[in-house]
PDB file of N, CA and C in Angstrom:
ATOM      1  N   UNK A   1     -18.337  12.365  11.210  1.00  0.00           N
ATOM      2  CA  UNK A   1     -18.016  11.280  10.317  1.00  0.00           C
ATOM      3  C   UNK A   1     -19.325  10.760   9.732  1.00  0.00           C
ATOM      4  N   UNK A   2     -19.413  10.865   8.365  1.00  0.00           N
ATOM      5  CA  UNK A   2     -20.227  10.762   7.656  1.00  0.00           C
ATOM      6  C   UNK A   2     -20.722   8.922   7.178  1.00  0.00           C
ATOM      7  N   UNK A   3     -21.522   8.134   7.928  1.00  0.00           N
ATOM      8  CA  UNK A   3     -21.360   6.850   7.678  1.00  0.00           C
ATOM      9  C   UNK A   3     -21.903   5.999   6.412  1.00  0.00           C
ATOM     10  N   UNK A   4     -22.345   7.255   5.603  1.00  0.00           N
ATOM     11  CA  UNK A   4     -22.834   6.804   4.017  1.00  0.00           C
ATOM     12  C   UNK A   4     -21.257   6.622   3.326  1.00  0.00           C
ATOM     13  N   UNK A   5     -20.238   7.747   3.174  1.00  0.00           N
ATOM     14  CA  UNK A   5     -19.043   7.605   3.156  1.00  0.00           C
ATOM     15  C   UNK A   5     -18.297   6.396   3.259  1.00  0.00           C
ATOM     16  N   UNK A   6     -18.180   6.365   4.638  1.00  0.00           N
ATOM     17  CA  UNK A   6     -17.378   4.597   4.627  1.00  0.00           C
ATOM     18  C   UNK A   6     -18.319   3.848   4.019  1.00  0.00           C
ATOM     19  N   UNK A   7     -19.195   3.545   3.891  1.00  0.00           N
ATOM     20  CA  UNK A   7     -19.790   2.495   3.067  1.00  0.00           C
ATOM     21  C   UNK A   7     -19.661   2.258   1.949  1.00  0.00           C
ATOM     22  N   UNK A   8     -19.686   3.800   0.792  1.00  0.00           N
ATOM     23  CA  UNK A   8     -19.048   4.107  -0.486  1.00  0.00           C
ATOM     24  C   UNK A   8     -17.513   3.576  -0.531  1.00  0.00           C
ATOM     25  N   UNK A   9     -16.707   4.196   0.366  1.00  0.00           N
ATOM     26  CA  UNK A   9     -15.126   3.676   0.209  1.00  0.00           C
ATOM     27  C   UNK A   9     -15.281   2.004   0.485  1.00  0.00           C
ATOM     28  N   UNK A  10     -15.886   1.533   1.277  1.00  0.00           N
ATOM     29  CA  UNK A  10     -15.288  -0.071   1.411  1.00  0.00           C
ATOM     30  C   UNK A  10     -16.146  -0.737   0.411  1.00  0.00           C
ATOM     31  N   UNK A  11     -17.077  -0.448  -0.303  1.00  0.00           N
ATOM     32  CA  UNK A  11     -17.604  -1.293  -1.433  1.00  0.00           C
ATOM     33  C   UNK A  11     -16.603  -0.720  -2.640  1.00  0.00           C
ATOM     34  N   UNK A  12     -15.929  -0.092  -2.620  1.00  0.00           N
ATOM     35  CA  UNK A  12     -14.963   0.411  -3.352  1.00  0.00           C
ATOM     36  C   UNK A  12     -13.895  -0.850  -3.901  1.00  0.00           C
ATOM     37  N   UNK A  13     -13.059  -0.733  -5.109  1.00  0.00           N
ATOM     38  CA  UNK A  13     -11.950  -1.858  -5.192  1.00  0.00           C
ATOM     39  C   UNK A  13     -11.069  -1.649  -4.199  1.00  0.00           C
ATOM     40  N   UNK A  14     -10.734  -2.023  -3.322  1.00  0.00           N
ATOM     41  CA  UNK A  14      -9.302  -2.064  -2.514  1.00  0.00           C
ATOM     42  C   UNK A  14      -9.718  -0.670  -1.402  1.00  0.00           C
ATOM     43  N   UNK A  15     -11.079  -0.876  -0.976  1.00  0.00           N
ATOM     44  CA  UNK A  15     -11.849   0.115  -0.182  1.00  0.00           C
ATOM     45  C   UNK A  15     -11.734  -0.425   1.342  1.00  0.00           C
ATOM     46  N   UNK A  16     -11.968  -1.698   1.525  1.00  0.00           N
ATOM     47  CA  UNK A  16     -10.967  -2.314   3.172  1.00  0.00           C
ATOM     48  C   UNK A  16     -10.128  -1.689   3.126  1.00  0.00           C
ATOM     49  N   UNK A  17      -8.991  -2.173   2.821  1.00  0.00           N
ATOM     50  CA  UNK A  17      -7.380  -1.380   2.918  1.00  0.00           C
ATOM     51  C   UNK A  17      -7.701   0.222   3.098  1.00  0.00           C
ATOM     52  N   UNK A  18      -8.041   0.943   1.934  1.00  0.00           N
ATOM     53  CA  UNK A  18      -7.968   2.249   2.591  1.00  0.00           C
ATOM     54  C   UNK A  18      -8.368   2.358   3.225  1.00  0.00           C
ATOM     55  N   UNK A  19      -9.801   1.889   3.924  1.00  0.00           N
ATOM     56  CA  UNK A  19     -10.501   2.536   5.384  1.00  0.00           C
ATOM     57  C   UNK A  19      -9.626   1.955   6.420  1.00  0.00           C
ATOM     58  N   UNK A  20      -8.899   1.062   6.550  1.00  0.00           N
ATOM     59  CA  UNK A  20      -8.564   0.234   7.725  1.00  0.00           C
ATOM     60  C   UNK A  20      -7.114   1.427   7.229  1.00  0.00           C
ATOM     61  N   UNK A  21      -6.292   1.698   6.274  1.00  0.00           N
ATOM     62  CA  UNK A  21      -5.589   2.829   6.417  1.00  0.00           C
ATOM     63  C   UNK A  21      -5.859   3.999   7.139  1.00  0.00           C
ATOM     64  N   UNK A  22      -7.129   4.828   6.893  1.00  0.00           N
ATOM     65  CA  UNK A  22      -7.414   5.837   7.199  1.00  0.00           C
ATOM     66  C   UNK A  22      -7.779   5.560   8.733  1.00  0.00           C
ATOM     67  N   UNK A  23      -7.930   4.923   9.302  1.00  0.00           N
ATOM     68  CA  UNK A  23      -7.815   4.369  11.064  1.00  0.00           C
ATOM     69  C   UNK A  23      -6.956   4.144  11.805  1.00  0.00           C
ATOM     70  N   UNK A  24      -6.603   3.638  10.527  1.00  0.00           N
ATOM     71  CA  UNK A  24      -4.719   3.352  11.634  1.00  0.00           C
ATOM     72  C   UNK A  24      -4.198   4.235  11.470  1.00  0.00           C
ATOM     73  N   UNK A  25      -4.171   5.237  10.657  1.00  0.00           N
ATOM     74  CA  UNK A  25      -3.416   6.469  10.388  1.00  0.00           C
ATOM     75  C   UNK A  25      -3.707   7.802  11.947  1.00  0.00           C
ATOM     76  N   UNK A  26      -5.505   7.153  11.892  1.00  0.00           N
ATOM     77  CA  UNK A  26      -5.619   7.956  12.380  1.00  0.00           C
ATOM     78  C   UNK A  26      -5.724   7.533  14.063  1.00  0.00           C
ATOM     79  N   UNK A  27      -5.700   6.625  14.165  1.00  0.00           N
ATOM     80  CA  UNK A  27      -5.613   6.017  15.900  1.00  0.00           C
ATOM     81  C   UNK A  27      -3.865   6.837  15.872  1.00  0.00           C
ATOM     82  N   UNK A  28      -2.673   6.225  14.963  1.00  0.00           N
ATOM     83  CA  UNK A  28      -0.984   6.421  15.146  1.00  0.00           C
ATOM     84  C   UNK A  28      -1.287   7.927  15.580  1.00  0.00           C
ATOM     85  N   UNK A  29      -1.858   8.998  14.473  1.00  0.00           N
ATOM     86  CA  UNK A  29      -1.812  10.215  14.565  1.00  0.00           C
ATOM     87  C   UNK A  29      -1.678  10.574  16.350  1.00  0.00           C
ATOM     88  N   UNK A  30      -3.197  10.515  16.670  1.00  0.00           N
ATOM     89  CA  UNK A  30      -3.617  10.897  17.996  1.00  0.00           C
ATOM     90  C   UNK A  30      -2.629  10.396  19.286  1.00  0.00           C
ATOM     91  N   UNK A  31      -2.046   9.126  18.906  1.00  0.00           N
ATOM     92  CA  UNK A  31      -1.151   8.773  19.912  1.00  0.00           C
ATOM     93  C   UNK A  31      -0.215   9.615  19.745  1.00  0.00           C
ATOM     94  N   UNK A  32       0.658   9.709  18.454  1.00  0.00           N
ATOM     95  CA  UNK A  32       1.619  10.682  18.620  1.00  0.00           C
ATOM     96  C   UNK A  32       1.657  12.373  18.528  1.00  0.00           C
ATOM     97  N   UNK A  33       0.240  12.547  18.525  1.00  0.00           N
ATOM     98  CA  UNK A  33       0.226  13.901  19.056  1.00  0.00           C
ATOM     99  C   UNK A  33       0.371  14.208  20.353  1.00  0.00           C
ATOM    100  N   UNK A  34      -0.026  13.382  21.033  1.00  0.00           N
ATOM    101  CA  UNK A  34       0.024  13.446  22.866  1.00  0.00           C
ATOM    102  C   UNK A  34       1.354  13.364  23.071  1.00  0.00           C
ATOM    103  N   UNK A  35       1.711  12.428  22.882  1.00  0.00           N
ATOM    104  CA  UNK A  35       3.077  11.729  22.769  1.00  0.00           C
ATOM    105  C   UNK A  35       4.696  12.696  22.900  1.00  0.00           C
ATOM    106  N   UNK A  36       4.460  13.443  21.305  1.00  0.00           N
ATOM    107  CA  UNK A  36       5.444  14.186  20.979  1.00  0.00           C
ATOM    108  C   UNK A  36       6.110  15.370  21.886  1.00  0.00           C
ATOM    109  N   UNK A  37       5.055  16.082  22.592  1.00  0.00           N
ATOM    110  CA  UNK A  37       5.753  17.308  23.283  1.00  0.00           C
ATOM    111  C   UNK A  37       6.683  16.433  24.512  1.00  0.00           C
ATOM    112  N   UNK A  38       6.054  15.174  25.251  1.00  0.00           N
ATOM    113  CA  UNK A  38       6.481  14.305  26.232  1.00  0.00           C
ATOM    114  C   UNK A  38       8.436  14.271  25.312  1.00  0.00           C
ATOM    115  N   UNK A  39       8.011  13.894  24.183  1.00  0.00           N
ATOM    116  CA  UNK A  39       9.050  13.289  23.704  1.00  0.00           C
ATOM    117  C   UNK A  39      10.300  14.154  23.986  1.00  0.00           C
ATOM    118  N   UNK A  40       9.767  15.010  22.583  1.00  0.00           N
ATOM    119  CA  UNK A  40      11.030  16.349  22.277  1.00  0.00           C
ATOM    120  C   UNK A  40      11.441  16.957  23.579  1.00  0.00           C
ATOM    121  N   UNK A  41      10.190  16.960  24.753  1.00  0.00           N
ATOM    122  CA  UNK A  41      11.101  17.410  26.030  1.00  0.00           C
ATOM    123  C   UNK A  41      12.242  16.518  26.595  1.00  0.00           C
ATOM    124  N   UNK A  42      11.863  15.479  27.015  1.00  0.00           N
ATOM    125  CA  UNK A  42      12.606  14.435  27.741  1.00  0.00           C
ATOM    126  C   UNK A  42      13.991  13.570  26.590  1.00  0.00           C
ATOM    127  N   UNK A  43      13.925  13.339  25.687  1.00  0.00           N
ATOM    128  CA  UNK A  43      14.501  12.746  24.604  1.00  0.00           C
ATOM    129  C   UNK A  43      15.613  13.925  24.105  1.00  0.00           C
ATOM    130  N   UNK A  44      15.525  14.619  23.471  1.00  0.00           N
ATOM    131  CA  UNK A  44      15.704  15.682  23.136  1.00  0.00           C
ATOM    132  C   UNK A  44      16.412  16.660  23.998  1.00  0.00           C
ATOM    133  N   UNK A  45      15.785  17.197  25.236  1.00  0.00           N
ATOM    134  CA  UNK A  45      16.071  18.070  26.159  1.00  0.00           C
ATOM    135  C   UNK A  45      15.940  19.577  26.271  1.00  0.00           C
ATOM    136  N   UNK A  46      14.730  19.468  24.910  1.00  0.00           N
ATOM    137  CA  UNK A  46      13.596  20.719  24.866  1.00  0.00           C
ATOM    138  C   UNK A  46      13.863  21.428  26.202  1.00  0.00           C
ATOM    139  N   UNK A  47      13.386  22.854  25.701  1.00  0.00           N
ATOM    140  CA  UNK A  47      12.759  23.275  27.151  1.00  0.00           C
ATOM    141  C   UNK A  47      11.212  23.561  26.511  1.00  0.00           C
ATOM    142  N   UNK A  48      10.039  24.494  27.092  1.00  0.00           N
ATOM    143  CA  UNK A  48       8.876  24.603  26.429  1.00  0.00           C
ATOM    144  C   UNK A  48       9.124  25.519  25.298  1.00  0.00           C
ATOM    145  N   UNK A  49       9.615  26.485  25.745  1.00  0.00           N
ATOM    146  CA  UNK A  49       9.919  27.433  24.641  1.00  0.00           C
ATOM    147  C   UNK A  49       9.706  26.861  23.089  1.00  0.00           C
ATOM    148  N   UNK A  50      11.152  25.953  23.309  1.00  0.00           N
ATOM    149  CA  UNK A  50      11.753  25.202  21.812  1.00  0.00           C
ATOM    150  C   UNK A  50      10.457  24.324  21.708  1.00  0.00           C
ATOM    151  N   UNK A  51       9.581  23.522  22.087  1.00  0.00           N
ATOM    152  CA  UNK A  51       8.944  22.848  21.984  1.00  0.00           C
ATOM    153  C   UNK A  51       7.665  23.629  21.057  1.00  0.00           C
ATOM    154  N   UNK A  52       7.088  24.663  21.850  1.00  0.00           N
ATOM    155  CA  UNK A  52       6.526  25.663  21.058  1.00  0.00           C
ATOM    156  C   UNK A  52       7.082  26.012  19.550  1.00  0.00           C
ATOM    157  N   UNK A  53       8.051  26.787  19.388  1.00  0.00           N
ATOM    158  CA  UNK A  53       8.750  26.995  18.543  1.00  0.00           C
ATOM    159  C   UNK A  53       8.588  25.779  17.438  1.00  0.00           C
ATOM    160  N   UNK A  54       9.270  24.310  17.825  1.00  0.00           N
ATOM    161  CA  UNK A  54       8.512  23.258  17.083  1.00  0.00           C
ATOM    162  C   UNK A  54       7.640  23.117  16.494  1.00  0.00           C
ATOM    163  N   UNK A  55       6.365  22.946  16.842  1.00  0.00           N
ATOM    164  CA  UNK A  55       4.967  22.863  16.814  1.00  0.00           C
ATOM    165  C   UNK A  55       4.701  24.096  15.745  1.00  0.00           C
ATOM    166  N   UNK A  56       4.994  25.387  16.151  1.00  0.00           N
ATOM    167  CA  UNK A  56       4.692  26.426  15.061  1.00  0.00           C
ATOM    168  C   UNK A  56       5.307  26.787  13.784  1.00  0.00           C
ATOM    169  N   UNK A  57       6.482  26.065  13.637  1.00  0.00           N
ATOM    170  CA  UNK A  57       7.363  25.943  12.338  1.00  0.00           C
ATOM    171  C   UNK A  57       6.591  24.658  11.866  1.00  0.00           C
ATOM    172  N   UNK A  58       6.175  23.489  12.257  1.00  0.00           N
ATOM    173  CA  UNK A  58       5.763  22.464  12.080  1.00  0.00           C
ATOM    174  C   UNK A  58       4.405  22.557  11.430  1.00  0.00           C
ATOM    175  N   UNK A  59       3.551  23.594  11.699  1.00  0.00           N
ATOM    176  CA  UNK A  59       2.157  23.741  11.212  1.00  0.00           C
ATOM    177  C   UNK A  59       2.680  24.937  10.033  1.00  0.00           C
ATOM    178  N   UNK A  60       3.160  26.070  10.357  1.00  0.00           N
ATOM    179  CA  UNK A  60       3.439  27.051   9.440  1.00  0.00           C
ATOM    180  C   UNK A  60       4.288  26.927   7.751  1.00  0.00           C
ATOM    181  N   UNK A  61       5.335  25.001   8.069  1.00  0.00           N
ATOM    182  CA  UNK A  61       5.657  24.591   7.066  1.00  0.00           C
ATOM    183  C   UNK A  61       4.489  23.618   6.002  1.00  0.00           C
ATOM    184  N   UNK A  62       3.534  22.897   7.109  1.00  0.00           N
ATOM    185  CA  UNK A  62       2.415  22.169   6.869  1.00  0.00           C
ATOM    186  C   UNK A  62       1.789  23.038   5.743  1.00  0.00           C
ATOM    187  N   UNK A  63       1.250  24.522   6.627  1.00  0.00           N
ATOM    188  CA  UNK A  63       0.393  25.033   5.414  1.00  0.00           C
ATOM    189  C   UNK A  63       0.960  25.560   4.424  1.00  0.00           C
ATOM    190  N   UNK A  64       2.186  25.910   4.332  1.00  0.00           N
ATOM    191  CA  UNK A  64       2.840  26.028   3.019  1.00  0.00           C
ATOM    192  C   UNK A  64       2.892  25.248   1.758  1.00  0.00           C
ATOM    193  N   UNK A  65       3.040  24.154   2.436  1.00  0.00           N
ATOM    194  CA  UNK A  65       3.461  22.988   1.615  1.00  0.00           C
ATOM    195  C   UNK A  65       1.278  22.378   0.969  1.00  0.00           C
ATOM    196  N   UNK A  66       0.493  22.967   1.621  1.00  0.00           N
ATOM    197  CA  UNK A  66      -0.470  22.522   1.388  1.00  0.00           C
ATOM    198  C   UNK A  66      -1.127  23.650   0.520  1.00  0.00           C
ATOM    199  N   UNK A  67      -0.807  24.927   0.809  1.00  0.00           N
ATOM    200  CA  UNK A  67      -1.166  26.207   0.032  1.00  0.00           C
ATOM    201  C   UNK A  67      -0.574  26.421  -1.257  1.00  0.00           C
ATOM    202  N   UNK A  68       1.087  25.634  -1.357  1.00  0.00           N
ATOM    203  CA  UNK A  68       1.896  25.557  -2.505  1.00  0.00           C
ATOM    204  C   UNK A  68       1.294  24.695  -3.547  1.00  0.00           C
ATOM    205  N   UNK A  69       1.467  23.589  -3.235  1.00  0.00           N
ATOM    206  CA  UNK A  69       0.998  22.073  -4.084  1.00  0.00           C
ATOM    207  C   UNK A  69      -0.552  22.670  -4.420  1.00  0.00           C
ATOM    208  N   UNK A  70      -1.542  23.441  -3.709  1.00  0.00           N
ATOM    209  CA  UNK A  70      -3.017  23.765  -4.412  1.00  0.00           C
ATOM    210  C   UNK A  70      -2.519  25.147  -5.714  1.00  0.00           C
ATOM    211  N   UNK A  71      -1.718  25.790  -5.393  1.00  0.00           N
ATOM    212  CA  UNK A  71      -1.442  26.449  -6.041  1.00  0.00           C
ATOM    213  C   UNK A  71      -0.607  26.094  -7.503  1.00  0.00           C
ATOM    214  N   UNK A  72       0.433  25.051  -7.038  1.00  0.00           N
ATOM    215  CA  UNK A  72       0.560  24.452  -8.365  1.00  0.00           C
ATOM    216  C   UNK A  72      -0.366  23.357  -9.117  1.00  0.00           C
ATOM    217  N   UNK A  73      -1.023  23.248  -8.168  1.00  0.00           N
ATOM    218  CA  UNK A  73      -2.049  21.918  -9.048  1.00  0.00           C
ATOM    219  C   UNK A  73      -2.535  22.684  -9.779  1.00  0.00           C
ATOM    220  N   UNK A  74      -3.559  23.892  -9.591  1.00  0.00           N
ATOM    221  CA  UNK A  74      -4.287  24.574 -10.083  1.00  0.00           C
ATOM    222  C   UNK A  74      -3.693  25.655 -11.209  1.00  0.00           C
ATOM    223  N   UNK A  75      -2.189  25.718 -11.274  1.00  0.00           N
ATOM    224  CA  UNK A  75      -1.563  26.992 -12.033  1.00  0.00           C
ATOM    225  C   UNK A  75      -1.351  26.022 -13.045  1.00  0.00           C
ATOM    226  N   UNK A  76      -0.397  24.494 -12.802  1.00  0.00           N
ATOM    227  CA  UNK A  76       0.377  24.080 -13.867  1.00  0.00           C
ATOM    228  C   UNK A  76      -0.605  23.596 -14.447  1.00  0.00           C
ATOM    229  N   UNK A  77      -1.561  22.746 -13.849  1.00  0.00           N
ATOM    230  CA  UNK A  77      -2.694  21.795 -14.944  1.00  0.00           C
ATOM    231  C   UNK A  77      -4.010  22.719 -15.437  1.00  0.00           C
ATOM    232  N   UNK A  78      -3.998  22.994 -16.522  1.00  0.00           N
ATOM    233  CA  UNK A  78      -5.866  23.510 -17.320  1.00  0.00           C
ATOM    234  C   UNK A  78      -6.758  22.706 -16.851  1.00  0.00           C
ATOM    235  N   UNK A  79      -7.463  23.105 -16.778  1.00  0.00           N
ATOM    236  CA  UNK A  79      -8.584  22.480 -16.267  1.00  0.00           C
ATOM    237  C   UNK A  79      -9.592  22.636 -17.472  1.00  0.00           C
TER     238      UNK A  79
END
């Protein structure tokens, strides 16, 4: 973490808010990464298998959706 960065974003207009976003986003994240396999097992009634299975449809739709949208940013708009 680059601390010239946050300094640029919070002298920024409305640069509090996003950094204090990008913290809380990212404290929620980390909790509910731990969190989730606990969850989908017990809640749910996962076994590991399905839990796995989860997790790898879950990242494999992630990069789609992140490989797609670069691909249309870059096809539909000229640059």
């Amino acid at each position: 973490m680059n601390l010239n960065i946050w300094k640029r974003l919070v002298r920024a207009p409305y640069g509090v808010a996003v950094a204090l976003s990008i913290l809380i986003q990212g404290f929620f994240t980390a909790v509910v990464g731990t969190l989730l396999p606990i969850l989908l097992a017990e809640q749910l009634g996962l076994n590991k298998n399905d839990v796995i299975i989860f997790f790898l449809l879950n990242t494999l739709m992630g990069a789609t959706v992140v490989l797609g949208s670069g691909w249309l940013s870059d096809g539909i708009i000229a640059r």
